[in-house]
Structures are given as structure tokens and as C-alpha cells.
C-alpha atoms as a PDB file:
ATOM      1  CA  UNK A   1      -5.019  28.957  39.117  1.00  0.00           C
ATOM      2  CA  UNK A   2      -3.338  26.150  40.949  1.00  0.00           C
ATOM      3  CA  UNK A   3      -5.084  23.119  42.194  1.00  0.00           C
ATOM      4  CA  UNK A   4      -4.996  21.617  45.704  1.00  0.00           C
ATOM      5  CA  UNK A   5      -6.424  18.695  47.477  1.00  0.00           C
ATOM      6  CA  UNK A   6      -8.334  18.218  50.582  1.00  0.00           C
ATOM      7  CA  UNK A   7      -9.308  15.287  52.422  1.00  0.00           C
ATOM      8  CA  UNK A   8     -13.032  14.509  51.540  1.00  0.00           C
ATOM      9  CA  UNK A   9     -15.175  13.612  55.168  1.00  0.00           C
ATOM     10  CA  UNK A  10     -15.173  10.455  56.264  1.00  0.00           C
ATOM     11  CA  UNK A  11     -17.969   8.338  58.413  1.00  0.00           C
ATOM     12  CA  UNK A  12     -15.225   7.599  60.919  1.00  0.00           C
ATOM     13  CA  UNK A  13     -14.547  11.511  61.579  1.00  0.00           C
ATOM     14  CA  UNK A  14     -15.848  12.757  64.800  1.00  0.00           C
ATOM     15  CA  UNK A  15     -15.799  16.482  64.669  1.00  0.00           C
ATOM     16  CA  UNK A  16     -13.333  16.712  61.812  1.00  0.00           C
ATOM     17  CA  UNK A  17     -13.009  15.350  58.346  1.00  0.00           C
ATOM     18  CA  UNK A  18     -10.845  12.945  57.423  1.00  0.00           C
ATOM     19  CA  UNK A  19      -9.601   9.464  58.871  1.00  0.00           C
ATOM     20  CA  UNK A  20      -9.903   9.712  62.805  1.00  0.00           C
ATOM     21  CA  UNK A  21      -6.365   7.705  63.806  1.00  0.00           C
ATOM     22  CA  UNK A  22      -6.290   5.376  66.906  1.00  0.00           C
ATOM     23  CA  UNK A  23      -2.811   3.749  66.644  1.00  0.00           C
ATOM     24  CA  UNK A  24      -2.556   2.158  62.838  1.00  0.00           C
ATOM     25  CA  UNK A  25      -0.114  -0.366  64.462  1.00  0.00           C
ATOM     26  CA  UNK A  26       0.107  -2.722  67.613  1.00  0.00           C
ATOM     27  CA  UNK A  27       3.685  -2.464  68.535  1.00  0.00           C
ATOM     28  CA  UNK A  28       4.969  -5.304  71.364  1.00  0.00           C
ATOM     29  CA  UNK A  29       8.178  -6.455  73.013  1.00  0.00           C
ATOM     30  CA  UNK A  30       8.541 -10.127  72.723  1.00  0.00           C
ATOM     31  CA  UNK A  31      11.009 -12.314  73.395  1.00  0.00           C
ATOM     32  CA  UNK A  32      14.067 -13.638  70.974  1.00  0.00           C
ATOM     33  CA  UNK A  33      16.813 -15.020  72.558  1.00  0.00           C
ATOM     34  CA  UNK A  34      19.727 -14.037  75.426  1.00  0.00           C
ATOM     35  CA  UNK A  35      21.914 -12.359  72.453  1.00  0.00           C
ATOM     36  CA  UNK A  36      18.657  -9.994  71.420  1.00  0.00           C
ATOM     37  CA  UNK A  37      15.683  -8.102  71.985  1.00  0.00           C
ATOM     38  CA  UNK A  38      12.208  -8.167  69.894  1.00  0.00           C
ATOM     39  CA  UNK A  39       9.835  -6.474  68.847  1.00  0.00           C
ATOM     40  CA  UNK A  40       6.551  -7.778  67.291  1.00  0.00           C
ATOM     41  CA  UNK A  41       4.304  -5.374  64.988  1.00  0.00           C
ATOM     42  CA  UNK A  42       0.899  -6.143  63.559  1.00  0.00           C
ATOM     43  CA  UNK A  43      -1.441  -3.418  61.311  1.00  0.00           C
ATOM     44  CA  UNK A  44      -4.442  -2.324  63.590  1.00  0.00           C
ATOM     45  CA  UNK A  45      -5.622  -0.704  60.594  1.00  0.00           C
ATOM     46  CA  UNK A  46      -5.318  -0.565  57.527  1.00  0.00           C
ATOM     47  CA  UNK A  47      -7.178   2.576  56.117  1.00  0.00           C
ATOM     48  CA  UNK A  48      -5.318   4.247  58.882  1.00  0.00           C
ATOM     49  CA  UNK A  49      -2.141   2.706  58.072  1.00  0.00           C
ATOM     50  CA  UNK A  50      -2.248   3.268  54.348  1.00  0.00           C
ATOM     51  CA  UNK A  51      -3.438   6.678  55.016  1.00  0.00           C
ATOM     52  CA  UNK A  52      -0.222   7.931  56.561  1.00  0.00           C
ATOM     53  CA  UNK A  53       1.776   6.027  53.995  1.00  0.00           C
ATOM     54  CA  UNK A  54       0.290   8.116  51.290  1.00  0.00           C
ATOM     55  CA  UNK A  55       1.143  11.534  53.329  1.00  0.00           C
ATOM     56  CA  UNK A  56       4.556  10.693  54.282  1.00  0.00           C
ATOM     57  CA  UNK A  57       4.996   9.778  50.295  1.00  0.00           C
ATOM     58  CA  UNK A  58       4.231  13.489  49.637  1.00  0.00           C
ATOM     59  CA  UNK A  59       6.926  14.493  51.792  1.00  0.00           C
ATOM     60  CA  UNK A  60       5.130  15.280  54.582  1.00  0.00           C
ATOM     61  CA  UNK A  61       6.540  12.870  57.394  1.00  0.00           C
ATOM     62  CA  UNK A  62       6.202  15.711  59.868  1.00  0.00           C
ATOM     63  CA  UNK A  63       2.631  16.053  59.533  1.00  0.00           C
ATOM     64  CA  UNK A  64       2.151  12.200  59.636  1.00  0.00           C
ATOM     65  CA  UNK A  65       4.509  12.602  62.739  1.00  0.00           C
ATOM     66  CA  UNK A  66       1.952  15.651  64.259  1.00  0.00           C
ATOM     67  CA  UNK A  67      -1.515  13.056  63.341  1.00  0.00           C
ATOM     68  CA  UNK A  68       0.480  10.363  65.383  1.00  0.00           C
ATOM     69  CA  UNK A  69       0.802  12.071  68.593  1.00  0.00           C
ATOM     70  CA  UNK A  70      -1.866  14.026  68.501  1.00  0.00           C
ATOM     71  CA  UNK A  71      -4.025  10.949  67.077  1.00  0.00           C
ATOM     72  CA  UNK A  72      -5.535  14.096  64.952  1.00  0.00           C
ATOM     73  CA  UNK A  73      -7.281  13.548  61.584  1.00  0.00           C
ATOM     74  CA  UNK A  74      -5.273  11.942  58.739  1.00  0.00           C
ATOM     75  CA  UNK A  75      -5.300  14.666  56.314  1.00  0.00           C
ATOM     76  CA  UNK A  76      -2.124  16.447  54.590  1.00  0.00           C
ATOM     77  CA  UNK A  77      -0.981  19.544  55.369  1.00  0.00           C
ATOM     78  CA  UNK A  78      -1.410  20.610  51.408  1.00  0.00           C
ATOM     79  CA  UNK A  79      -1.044  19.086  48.489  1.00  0.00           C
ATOM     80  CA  UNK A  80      -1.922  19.556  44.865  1.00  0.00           C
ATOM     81  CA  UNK A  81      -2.787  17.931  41.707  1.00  0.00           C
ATOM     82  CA  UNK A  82       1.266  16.894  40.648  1.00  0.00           C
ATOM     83  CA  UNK A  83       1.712  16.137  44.173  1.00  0.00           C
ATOM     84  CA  UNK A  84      -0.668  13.732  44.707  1.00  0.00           C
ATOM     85  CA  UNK A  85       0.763  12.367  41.552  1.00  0.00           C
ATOM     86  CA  UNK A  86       4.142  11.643  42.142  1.00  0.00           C
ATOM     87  CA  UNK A  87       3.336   9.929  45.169  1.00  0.00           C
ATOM     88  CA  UNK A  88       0.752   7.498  43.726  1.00  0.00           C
ATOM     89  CA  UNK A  89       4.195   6.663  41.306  1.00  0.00           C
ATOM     90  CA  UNK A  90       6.163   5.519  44.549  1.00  0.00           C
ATOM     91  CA  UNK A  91       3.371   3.218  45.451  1.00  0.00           C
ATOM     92  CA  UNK A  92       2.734   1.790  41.987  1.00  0.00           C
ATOM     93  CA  UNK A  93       4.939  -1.234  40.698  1.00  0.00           C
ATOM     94  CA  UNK A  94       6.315  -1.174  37.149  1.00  0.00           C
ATOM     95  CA  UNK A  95       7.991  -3.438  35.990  1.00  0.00           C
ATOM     96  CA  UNK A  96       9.147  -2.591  32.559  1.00  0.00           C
ATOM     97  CA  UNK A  97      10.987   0.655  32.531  1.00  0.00           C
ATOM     98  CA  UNK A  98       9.420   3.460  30.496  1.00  0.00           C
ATOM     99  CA  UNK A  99       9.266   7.161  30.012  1.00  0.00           C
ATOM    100  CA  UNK A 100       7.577   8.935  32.149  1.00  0.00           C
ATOM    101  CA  UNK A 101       7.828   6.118  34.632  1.00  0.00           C
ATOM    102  CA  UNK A 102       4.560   5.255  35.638  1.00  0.00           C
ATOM    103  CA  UNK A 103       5.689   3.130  39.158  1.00  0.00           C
ATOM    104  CA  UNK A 104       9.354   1.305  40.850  1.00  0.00           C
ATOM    105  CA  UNK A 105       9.853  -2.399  40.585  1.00  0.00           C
ATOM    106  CA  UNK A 106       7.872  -4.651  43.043  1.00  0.00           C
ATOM    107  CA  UNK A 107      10.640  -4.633  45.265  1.00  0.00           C
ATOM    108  CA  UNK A 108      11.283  -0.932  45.586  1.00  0.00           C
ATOM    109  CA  UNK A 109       7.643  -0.179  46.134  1.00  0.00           C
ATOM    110  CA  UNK A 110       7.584  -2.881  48.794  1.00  0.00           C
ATOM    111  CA  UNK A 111      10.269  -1.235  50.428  1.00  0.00           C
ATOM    112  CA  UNK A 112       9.583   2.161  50.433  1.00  0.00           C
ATOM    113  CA  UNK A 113       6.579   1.077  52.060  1.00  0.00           C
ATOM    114  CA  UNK A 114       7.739  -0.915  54.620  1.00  0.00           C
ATOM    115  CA  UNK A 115      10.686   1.917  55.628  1.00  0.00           C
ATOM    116  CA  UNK A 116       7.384   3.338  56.322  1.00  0.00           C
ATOM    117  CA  UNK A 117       5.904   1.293  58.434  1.00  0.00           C
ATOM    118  CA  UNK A 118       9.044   0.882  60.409  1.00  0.00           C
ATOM    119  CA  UNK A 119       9.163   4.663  61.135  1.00  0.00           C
ATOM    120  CA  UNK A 120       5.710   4.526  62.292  1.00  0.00           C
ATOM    121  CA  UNK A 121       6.435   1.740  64.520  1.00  0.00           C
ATOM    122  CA  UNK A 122       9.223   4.119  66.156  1.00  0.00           C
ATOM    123  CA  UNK A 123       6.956   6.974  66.588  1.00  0.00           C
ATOM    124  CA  UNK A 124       4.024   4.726  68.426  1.00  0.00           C
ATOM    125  CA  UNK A 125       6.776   2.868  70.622  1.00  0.00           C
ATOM    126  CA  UNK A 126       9.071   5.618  71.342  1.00  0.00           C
ATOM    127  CA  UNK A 127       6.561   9.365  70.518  1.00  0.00           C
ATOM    128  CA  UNK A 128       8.506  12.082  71.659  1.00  0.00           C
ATOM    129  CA  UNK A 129      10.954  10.535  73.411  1.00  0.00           C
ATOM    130  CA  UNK A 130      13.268  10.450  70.375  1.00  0.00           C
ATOM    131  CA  UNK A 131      14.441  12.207  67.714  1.00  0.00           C
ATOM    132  CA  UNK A 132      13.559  10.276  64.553  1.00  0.00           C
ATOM    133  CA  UNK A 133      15.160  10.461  60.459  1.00  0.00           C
ATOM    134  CA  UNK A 134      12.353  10.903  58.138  1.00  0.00           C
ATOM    135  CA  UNK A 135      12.022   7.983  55.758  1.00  0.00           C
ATOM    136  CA  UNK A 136      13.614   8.466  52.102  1.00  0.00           C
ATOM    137  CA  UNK A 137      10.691  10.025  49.949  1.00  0.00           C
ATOM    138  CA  UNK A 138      12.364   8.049  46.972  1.00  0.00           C
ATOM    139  CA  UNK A 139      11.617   4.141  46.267  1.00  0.00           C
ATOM    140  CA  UNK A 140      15.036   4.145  44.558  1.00  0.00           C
ATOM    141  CA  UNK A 141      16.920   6.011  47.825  1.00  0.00           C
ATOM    142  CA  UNK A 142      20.073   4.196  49.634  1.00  0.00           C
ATOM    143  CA  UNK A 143      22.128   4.346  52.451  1.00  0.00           C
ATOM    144  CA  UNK A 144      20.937   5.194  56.201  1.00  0.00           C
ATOM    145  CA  UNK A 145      17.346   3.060  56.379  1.00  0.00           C
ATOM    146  CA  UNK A 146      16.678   5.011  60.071  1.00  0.00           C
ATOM    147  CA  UNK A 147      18.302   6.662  62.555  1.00  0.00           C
ATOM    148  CA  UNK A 148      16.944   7.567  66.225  1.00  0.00           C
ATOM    149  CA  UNK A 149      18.309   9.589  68.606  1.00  0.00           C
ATOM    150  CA  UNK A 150      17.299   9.449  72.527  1.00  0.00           C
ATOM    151  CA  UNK A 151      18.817  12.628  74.806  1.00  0.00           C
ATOM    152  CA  UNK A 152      18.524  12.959  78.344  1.00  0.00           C
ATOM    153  CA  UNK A 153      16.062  15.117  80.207  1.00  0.00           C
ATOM    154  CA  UNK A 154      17.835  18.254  79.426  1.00  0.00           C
ATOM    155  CA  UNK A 155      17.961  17.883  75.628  1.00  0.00           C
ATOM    156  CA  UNK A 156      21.920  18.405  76.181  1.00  0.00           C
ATOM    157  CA  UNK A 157      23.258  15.083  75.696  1.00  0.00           C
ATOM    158  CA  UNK A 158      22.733  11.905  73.573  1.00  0.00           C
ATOM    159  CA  UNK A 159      21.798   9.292  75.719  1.00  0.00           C
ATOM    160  CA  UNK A 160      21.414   6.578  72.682  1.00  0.00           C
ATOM    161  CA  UNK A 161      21.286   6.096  69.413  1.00  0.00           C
ATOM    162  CA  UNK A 162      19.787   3.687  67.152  1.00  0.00           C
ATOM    163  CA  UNK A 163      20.683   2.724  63.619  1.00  0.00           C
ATOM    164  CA  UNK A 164      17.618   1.070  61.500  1.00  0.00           C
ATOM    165  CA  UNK A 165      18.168  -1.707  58.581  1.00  0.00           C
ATOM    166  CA  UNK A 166      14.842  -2.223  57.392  1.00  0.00           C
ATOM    167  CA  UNK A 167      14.046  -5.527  55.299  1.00  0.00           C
ATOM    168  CA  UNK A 168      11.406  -5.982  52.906  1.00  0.00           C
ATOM    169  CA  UNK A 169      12.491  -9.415  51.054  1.00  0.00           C
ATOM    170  CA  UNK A 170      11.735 -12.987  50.502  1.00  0.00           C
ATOM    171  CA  UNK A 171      15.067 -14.765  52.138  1.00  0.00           C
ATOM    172  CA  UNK A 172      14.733 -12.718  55.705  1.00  0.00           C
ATOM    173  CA  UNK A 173      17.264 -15.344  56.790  1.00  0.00           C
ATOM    174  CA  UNK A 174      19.977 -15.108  53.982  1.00  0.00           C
ATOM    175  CA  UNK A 175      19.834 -10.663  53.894  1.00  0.00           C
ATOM    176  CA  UNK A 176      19.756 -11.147  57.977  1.00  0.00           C
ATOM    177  CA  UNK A 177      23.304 -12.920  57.742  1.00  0.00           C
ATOM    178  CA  UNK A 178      24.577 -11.708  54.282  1.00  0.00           C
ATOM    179  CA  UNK A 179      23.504  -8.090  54.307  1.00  0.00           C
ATOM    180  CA  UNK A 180      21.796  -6.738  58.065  1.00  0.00           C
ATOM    181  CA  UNK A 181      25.133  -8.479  59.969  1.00  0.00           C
ATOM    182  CA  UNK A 182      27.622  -6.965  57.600  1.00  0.00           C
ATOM    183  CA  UNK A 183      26.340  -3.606  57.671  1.00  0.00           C
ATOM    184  CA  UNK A 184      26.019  -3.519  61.069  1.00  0.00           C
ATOM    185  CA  UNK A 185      29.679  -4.781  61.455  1.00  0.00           C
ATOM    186  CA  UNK A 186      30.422  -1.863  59.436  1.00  0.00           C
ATOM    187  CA  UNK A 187      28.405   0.775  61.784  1.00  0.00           C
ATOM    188  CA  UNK A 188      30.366  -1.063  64.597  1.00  0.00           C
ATOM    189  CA  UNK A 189      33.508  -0.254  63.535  1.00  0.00           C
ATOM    190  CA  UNK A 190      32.492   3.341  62.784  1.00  0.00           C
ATOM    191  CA  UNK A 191      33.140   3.043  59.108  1.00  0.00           C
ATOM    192  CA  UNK A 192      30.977   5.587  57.022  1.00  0.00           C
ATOM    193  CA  UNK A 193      30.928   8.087  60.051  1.00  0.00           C
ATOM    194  CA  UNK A 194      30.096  10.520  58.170  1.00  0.00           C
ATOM    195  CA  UNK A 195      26.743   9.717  57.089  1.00  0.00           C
ATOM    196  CA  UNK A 196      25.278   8.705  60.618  1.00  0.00           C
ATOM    197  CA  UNK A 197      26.963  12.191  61.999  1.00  0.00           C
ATOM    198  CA  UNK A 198      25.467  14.378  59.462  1.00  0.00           C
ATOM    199  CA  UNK A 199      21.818  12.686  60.033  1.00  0.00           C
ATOM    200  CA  UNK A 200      22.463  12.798  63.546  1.00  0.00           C
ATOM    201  CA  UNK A 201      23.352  16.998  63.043  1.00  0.00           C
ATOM    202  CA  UNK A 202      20.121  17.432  61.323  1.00  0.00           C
ATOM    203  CA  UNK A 203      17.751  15.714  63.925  1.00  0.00           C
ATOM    204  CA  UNK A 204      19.376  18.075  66.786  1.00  0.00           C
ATOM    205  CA  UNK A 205      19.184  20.940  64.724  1.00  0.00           C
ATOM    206  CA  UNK A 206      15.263  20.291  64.633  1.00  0.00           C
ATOM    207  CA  UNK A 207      15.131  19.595  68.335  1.00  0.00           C
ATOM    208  CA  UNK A 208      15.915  23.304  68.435  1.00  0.00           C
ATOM    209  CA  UNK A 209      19.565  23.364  69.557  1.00  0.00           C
ATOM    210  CA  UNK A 210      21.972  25.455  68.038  1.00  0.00           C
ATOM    211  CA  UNK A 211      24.263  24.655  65.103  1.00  0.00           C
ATOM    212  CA  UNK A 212      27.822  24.678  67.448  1.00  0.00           C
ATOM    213  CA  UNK A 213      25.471  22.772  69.633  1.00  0.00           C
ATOM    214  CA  UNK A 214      24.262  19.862  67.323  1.00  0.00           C
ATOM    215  CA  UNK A 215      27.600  19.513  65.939  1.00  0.00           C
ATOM    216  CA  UNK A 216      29.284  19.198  69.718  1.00  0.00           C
ATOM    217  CA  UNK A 217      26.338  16.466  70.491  1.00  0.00           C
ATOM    218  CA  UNK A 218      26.491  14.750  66.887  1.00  0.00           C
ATOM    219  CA  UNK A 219      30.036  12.756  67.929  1.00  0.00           C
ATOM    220  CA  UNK A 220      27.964  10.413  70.408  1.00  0.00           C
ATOM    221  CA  UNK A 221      26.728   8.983  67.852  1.00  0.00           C
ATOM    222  CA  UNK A 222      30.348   6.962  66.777  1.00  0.00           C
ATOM    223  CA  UNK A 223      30.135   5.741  70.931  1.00  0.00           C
ATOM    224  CA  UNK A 224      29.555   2.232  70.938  1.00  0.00           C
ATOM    225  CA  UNK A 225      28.347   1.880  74.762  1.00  0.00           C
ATOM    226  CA  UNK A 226      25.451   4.081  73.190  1.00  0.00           C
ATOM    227  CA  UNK A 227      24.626   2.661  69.632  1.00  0.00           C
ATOM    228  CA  UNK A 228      22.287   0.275  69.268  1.00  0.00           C
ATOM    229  CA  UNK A 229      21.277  -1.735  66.151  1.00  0.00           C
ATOM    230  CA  UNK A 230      17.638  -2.754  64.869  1.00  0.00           C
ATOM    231  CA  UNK A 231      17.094  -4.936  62.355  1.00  0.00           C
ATOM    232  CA  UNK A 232      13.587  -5.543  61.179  1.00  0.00           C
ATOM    233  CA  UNK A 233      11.056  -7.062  58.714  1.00  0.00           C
ATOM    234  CA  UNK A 234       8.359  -7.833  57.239  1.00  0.00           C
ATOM    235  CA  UNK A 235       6.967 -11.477  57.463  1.00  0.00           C
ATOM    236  CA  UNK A 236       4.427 -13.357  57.030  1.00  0.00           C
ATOM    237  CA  UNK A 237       2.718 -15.286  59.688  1.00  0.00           C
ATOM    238  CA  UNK A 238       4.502 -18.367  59.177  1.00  0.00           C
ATOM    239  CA  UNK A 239       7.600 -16.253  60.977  1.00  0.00           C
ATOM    240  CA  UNK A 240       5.533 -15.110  64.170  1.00  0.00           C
ATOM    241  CA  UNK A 241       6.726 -17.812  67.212  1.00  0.00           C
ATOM    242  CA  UNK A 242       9.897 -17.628  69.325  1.00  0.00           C
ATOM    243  CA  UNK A 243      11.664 -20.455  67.405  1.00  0.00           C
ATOM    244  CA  UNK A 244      11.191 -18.856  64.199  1.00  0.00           C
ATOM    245  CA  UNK A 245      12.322 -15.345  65.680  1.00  0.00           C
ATOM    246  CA  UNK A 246      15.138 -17.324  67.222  1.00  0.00           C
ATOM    247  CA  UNK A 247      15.687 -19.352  64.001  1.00  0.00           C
ATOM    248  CA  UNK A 248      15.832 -15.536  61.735  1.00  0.00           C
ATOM    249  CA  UNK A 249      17.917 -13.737  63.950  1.00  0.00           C
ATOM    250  CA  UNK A 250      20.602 -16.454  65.351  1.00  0.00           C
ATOM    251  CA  UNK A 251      24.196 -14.752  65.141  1.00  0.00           C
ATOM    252  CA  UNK A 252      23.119 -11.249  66.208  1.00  0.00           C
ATOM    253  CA  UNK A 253      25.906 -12.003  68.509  1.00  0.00           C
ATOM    254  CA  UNK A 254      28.247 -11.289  66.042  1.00  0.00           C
ATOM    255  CA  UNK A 255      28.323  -7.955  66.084  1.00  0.00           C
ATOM    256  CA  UNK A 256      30.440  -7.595  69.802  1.00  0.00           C
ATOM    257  CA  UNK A 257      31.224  -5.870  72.880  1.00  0.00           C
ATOM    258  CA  UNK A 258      27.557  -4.762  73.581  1.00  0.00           C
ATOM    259  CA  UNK A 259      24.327  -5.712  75.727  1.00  0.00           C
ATOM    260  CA  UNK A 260      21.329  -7.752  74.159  1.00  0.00           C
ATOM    261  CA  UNK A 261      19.262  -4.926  74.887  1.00  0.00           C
ATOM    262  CA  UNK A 262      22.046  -2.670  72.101  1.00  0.00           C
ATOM    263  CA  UNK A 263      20.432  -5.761  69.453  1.00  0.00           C
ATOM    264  CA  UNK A 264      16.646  -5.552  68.364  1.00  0.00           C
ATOM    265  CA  UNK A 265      14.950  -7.806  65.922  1.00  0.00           C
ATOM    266  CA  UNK A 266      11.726  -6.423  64.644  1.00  0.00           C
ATOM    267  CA  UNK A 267       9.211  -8.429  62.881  1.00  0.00           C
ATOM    268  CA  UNK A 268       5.937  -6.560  61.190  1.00  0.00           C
ATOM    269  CA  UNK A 269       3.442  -9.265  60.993  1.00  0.00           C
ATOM    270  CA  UNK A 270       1.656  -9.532  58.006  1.00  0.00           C
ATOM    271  CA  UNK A 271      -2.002 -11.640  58.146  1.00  0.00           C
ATOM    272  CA  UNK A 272      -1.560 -12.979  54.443  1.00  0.00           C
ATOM    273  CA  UNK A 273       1.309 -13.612  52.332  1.00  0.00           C
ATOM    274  CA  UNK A 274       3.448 -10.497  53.090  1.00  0.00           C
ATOM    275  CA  UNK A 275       4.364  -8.987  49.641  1.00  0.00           C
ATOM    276  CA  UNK A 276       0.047  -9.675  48.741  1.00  0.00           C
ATOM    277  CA  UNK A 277      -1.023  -7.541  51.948  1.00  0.00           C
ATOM    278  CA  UNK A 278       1.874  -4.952  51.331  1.00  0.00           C
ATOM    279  CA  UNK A 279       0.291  -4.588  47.360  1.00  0.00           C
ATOM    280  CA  UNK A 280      -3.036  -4.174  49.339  1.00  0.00           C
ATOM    281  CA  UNK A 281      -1.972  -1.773  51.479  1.00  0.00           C
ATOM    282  CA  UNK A 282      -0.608   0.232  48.701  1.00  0.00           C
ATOM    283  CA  UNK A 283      -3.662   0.045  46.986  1.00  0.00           C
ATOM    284  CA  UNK A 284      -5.317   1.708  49.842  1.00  0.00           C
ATOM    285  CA  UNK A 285      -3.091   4.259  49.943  1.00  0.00           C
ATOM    286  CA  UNK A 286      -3.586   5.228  46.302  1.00  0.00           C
ATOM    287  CA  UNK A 287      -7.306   4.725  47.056  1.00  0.00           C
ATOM    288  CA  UNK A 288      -6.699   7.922  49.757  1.00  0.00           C
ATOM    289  CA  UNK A 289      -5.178   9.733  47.442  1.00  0.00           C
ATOM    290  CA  UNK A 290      -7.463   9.458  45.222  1.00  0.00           C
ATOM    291  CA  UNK A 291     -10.208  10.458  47.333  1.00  0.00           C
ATOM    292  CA  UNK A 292      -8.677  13.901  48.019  1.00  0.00           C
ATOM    293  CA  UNK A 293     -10.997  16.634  46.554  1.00  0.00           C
ATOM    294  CA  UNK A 294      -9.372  18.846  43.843  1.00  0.00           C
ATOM    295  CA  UNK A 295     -10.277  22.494  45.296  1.00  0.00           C
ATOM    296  CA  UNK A 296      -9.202  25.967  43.425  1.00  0.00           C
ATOM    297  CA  UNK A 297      -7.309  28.707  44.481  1.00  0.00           C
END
């Protein structure tokens, strides 16, 4: 017989097992600069947090996506004994390679986890309003960090769309100008279409409309008076005042012919040094998983 996991009951369940969710983050609009927008993000808790962390790395970003509006009981839809497995890998850090790998390097567990956070922060500020790319279930993944689509009241048109870079590093400055800028410039000028259409396809497809449909819609995504750009990350509190914001995301202007409101900077801030509480947090996610009852079937 296979073996799968439940949630064991927790002292902060009301009439269900499991984790009762409030909001595991505190998401803000602050102020940046006339070339931007910001957005300020701090952890309102962690258990909570690093509870949907661990389900989304099982794969199951639509059920952390049903606990968040319905601020229902963290618990997985299913899982199983390999399951829980591989996803205590992606939140592990290993540093020498091996075979089987046991965990990702620092900095690909830091980011996975962050990616994360930042699609959490979406779904609190923004619920079911948009149209949202699941994070990459893979520490090692590339390409798109987030995509969000907004349509008008009759789920027949795009009304915006928002590309994500999401950060996790120790120079926020330097990858702001040398990697965020440049592959937003990129976006701008519509080079790697292809990608951003396809993602775009598959989050209209979900909303329910048809294929013909989605792939009609899709092409608003390449329209620049629609596109906006988000660039966020994760800092400690040393980064959280308006000169520092201003100081980290000076030359957002660079990417042209759009509103201030078209440029966000996000900043998740972190109460201790910001790759410490991320290890923490991970920690408390394997902690979750590891409190999931093995049950037969």
C-alpha cells in the first residue's frame, strides 16, 4: 500500500486541523520616488508563512492559492511519503554536489523561496483580481520569475499585465542595474515574446476561456501602454526607509515611454539578516513537513 500524509492538529485550529491562516504577510504601498511605485512586505507569520512554502514546493500552488482566499486551514491537498521528500530537497542547501542530491546551493534555495514569497505577496495584494503564474517548483528553474494578468470586468480583455523579476541576493543594487534593468529593457522591446505569450495562454486558459479565445487575448501582453514591470527583493532592515528605496531603485527610469505607476519596486523586509531569517524560514517549512502524519491506504 501507498503512504500519504496528513496535517497533524494544531492548537491554533479552530474547527479544523491544521494551521488556521490570517494573512502570513503585511503587504503596503509606500513611497519611492516620481519615476516608481513601492511596495513594502513584512512576514506576519512565520509558521503560516513557511507553511505555504512547503505546499507550494509539492506542487500544489493552487491549493496554497485556495487557503489564501479562503484563509482555510494550511494543509495539502495530498501528499505522500516521496512527495514530502522531494520538497524538503528544494528547501535544503547543499553545497557540495552529490548523488542523490540531498539539497540546491544556498543561493538557489534562497531563491526558490523567496519566488515564493513574492507570489504570495501578489495573491494577498491583488486575490482574485488577477490571474497569477505559479512559481517554478524547481530551485534550479529559469526564465519568467512571475507573470500577472489583470482583465476587465467581463473576463474578455487584458486590461494589464505584469512581468515579475524576483531578487534574492547580496548586491540588490548591482543585480537592480546589471541584471533587473536589462531584462526589463529586453521585455520592453518585446524580445523573447514568446515566452511571456505562452504563460500568458496558459493563465486564460485556467480562467476558463476557450483555447481560440486565450490565444486572441494572449497578444496584449507584447502592448506596452499595458505592461508593467516589478522588480522586488528581499532585504534586510538596513534597506527599509525612502532614501534607501530611492538609493536601490534609482534609474528605473530607464526603461521608457511609460507611467511610474507601469514601475514597482518591492522590498520583503526581513527582521534579521535576510539570508539567516530566509534559512529559518526554511527550517520551518521542513519542520511542517515533517509534522505531516504518514496514514495508509
Amino acid at each position: 500500500m501507498r503512504k500519504i500524509l496528513t496535517a497533524k492538529p494544531e492548537t491554533k485550529a479552530s474547527k479544523d486541523d491544521g494551521i488556521v491562516l490570517g494573512q502570513p504577510l503585511q503587504c503596503q504601498v509606500c513611497d519611492i520616488d516620481e519615476s516608481c511605485v513601492g511596495e513594502r512586505w513584512v512576514c506576519a507569520n512565520d509558521d503560516e508563512l513557511a507553511a505555504l512554502i512547503a505546499i507550494v514546493a509539492m506542487g500544489q500552488a493552487t491549493q496554497a492559492s485556495y487557503i489564501l482566499k479562503e484563509l482555510a486551514p494550511a494543509e495539502p491537498a495530498y501528499t505522500f511519503h516521496d512527495l514530502r521528500k522531494e520538497a524538503k530537497i528544494k528547501l535544503t542547501v547543499q553545497d557540495t554536489v552529490s548523488n542523490p542530491r540531498t539539497g540546491y546551493p544556498k543561493w538557489q534555495r534562497d531563491g526558490f523561496v523567496f519566488e515564493v514569497i513574492s507570489w504570495i505577496a501578489a495573491k494577498i495584494t491583488h486575490g482574485d483580481q488577477a490571474l497569477l503564474k505559479s512559481p517554478h517548483i524547481s530551485a534550479t528553474s529559469q526564465g519568467l520569475d512571475g507573470l500577472m494578468l489583470q482583465l476587465n470586468d467581463g473576463s474578455n480583455a487584458v486590461e494589464s499585465s505584469t512581468v515579475f523579476e524576483d531578487k534574492c541576493t547580496d548586491d540588490p543594487r548591482k543585480t537592480f542595474l546589471a541584471k533587473v534593468v536589462p531584462g526589463f529593457l529586453d521585455r520592453h522591446q518585446n524580445l523573447r515574446s514568446a515566452e511571456i505569450i505562452d504563460a500568458a495562454c496558459a493563465l486564460l486558459r485556467i480562467a476558463g476561456l476557450a483555447d481560440k479565445d486565450a490565444a486572441r487575448l494572449s497578444a496584449a501582453v507584447t502592448e506596452i501602454a499595458k505592461r508593467k514591470y516589478r522588480a522586488a527583493f528581499s532585504l534586510s532592515s538596513h534597506y527599509d526607509s525612502l532614501a534607501a528605496r530611492q538609493s536601490l531603485f534609482a534609474d528605473y527610469d530607464r526603461i521608457k515611454g511609460i507611467t511610474a505607476q507601469q514601475r514597482i519596486g518591492a522590498s520583503l523586509i526581513t527582521p534579521i539578516d535576510m539570508r539567516d531569517w530566509i534559512a529559518e524560514l526554511a527550517e520551518r517549512a521542513i519542520g511542517y513537513l515533517d509534522s505531516l502524519e504518514v496514514e495508509e491506504i
